[in-house]
N, C-alpha and C. Protein backbone atom coordinates (compact mmCIF):
# COMPACT_ATOMS: atom_id res chain seq x y z
N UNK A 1 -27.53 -7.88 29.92
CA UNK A 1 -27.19 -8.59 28.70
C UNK A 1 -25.67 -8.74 28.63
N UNK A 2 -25.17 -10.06 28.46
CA UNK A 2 -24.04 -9.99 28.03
C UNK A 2 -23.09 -9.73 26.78
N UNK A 3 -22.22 -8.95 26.99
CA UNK A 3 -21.25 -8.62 26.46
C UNK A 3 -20.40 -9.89 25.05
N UNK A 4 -20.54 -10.10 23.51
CA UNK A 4 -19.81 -10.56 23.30
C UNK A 4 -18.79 -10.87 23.32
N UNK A 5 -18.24 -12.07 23.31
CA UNK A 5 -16.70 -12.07 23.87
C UNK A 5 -15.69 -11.33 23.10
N UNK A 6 -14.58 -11.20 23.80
CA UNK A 6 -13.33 -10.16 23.09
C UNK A 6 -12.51 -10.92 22.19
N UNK A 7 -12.06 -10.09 20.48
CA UNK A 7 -11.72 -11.59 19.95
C UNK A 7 -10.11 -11.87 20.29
N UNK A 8 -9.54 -12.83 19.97
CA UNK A 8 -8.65 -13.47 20.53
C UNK A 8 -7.03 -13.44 18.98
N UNK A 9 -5.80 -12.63 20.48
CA UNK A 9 -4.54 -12.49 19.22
C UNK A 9 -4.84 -13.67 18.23
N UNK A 10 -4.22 -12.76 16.62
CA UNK A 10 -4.22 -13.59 15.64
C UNK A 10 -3.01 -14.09 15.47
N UNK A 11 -2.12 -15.53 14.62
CA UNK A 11 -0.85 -16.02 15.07
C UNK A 11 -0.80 -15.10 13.88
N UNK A 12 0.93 -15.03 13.89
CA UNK A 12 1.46 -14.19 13.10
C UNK A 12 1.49 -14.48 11.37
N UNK A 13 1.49 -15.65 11.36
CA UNK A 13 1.03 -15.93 9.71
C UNK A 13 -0.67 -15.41 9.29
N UNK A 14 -1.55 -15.48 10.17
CA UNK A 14 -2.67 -14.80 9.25
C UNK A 14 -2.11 -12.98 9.06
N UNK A 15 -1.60 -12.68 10.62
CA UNK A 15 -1.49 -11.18 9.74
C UNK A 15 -0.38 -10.88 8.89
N UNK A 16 0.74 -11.95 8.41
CA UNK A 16 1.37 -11.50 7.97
C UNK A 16 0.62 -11.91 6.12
N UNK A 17 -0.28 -12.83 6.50
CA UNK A 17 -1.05 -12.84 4.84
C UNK A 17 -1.50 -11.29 4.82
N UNK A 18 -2.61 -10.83 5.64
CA UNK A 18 -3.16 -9.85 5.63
C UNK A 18 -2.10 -8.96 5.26
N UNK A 19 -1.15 -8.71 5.66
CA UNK A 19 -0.17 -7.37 5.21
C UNK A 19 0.28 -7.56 3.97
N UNK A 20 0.26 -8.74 3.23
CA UNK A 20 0.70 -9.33 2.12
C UNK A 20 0.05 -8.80 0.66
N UNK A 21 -1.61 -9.16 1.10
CA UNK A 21 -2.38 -8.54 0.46
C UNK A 21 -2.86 -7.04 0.25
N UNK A 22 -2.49 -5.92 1.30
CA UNK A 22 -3.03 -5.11 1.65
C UNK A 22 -1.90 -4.15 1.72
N UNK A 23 -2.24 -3.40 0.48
CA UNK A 23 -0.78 -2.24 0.57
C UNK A 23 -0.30 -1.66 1.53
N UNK A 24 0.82 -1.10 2.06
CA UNK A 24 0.95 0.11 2.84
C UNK A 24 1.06 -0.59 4.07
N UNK A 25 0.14 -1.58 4.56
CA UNK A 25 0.18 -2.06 6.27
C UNK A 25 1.52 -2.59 6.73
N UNK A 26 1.70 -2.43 7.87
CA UNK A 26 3.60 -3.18 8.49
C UNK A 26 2.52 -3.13 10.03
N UNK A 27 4.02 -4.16 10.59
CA UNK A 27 3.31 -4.38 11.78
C UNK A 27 4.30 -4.12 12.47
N UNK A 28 4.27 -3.63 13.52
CA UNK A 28 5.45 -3.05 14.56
C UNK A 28 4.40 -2.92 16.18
N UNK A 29 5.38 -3.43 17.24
CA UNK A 29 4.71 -3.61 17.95
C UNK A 29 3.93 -3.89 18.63
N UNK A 30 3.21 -4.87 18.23
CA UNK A 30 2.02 -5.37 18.32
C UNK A 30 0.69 -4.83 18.00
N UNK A 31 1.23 -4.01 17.17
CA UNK A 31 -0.18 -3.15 16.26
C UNK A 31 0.20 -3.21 14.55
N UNK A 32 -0.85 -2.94 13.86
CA UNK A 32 -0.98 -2.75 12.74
C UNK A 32 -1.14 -1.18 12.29
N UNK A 33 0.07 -1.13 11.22
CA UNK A 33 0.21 0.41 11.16
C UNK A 33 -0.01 0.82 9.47
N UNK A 34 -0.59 2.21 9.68
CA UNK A 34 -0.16 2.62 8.00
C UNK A 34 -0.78 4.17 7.65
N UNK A 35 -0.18 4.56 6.85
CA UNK A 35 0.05 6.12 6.67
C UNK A 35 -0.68 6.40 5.31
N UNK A 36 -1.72 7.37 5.48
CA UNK A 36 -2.31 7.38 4.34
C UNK A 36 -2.03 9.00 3.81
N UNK A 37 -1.88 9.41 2.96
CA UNK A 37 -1.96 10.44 2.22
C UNK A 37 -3.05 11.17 2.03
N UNK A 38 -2.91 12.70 1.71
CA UNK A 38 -4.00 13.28 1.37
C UNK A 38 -3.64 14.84 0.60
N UNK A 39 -3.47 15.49 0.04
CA UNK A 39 -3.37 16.67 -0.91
C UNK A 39 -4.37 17.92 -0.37
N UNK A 40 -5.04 17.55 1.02
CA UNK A 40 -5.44 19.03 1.79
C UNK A 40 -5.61 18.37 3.31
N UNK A 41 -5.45 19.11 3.94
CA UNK A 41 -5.53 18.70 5.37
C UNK A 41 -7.25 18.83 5.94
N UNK A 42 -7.97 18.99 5.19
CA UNK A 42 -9.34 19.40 5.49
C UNK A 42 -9.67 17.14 5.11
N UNK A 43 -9.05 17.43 3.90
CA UNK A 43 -9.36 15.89 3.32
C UNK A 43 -8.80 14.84 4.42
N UNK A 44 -7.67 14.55 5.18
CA UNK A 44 -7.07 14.48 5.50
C UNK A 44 -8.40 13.44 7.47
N UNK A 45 -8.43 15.18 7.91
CA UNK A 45 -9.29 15.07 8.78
C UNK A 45 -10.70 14.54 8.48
N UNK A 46 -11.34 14.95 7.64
CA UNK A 46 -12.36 14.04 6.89
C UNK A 46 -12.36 12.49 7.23
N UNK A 47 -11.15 11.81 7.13
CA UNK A 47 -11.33 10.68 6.89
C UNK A 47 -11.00 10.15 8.38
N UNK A 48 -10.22 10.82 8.85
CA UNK A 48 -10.16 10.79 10.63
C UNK A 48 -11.49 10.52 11.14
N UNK A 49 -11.89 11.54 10.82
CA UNK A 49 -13.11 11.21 11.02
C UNK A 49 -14.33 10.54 11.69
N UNK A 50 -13.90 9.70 9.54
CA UNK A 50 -15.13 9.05 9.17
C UNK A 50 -14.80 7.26 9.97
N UNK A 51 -13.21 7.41 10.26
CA UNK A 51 -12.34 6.07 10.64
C UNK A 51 -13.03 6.22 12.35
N UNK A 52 -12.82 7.23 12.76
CA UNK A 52 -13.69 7.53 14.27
C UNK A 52 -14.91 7.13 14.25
N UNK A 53 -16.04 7.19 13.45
CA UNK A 53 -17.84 6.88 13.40
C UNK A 53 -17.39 5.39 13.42
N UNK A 54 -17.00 4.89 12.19
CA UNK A 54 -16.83 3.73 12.33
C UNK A 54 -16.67 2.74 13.24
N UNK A 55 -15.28 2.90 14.19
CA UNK A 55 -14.80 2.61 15.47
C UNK A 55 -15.34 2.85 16.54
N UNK A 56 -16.47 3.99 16.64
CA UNK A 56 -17.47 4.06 17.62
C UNK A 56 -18.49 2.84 17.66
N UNK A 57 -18.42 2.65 16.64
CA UNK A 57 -19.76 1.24 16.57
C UNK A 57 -19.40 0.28 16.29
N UNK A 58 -18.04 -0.10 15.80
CA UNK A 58 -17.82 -1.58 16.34
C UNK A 58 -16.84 -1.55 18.06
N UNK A 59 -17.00 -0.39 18.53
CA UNK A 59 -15.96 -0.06 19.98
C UNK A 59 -14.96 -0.81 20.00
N UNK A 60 -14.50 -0.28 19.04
CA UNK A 60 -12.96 -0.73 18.84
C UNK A 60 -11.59 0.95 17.96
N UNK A 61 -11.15 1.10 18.85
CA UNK A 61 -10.83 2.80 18.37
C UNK A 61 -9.30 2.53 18.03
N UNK A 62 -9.03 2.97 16.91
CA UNK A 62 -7.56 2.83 16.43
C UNK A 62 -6.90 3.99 17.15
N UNK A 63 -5.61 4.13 17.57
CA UNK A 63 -4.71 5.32 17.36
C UNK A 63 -4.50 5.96 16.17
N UNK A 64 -4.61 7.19 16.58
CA UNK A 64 -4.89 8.47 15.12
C UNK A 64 -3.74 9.56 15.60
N UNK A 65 -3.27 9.56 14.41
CA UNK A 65 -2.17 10.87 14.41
C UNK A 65 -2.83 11.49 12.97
N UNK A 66 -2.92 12.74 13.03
CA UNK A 66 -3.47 13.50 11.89
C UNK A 66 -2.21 15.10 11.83
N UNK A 67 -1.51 15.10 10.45
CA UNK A 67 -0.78 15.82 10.34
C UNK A 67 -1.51 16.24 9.28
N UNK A 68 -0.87 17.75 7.88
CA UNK A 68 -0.96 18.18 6.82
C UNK A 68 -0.52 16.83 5.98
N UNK A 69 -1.49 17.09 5.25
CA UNK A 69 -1.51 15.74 4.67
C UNK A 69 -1.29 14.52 4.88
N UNK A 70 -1.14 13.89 6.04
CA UNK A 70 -1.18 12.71 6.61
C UNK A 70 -2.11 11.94 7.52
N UNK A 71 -2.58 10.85 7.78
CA UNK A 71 -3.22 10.59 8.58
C UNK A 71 -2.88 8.99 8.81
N UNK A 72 -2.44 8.43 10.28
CA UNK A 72 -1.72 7.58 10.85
C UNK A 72 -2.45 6.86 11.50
N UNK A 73 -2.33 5.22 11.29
CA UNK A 73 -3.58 4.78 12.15
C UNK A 73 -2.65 3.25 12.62
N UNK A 74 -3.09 3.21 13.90
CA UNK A 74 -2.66 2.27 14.19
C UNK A 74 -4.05 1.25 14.76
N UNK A 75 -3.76 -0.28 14.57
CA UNK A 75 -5.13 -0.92 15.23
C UNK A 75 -3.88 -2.22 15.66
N UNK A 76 -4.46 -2.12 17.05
CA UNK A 76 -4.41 -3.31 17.88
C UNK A 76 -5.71 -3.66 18.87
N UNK A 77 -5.39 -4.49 19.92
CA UNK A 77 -6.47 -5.25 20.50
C UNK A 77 -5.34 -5.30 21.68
N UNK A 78 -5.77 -4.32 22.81
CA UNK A 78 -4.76 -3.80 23.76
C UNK A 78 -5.23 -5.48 24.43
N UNK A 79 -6.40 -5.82 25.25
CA UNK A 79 -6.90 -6.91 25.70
C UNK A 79 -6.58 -7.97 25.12
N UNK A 80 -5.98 -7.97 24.18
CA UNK A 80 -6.11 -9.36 23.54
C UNK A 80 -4.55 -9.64 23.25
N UNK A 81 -3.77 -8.93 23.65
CA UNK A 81 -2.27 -8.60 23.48
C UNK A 81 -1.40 -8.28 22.27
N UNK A 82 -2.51 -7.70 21.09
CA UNK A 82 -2.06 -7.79 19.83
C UNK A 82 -3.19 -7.51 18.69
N UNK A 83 -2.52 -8.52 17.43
CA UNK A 83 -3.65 -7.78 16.60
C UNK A 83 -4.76 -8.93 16.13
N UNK A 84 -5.90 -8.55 16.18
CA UNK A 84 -6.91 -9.81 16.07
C UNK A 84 -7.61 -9.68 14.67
N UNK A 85 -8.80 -10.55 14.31
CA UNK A 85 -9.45 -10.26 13.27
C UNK A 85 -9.99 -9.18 13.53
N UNK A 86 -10.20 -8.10 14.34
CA UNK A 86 -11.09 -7.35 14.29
C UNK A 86 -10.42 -6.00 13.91
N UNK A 87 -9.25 -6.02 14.34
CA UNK A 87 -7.95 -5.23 13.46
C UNK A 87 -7.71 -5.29 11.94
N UNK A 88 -7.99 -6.25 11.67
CA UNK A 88 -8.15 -6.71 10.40
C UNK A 88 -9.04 -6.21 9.74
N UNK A 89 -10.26 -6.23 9.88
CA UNK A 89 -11.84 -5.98 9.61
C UNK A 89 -11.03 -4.48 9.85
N UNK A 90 -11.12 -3.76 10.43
CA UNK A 90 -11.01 -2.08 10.83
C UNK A 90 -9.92 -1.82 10.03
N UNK A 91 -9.35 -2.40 9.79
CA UNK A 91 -8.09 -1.73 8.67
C UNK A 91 -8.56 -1.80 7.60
N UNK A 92 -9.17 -2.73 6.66
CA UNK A 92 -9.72 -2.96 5.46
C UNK A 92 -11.14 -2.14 5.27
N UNK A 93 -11.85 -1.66 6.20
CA UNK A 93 -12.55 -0.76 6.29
C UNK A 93 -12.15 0.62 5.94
N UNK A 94 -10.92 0.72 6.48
CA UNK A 94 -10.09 2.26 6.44
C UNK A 94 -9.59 2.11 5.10
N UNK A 95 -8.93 1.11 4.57
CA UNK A 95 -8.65 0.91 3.06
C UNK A 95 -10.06 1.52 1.85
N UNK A 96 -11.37 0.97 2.43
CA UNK A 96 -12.12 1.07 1.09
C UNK A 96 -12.82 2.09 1.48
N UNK A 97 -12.48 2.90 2.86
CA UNK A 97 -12.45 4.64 2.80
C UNK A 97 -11.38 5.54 1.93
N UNK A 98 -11.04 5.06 2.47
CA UNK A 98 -9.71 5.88 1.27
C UNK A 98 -9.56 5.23 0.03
């Protein structure tokens, strides 16, 4: 069975709407970044997580840095040279987790 296709960089005006609308996100590097807060580090990892289940099933895995009270996520689309709708979709997912 084939494989759906991989989706394709977004130009920089849709993600710069997307960051527009969407607190906290900046884009550096060709990824989409943003730092979420948390008041216990148990909470913290929790949502690491729950951002990991997620990303298992659309196989698409953000970079995760998890500190005391912090948790760091970056989403790009290494294949696609940047950040696509599907970065998009996975960030706004991580938004209406937290």
């Amino acid at each position: 069975m084939d494989k759906p296709p991989r989706p394709q960089k977004l130009e920089d005006e849709d993600v710069e709407r997307f960051v527009a609308s969407h607190s906290g996100w900046t884009v550096a590097h060709a990824g989409l970044d943003k730092i979420y807060t948390f008041t216990e580090y148990a909470a913290a990892l929790a949502f690491a997580v729950r951002i990991g289940v997620v990303a298992e099933k659309h196989d698409h895995h953000p970079d995760i840095h998890i500190s005391w009270g912090k948790v760091a996520l970056r989403w790009t689309t290494h294949d696609a040279g940047g950040i696509t709708a599907l970065d998009l979709e996975m960030a706004a997912i991580g938004d209406a987790f937290y």
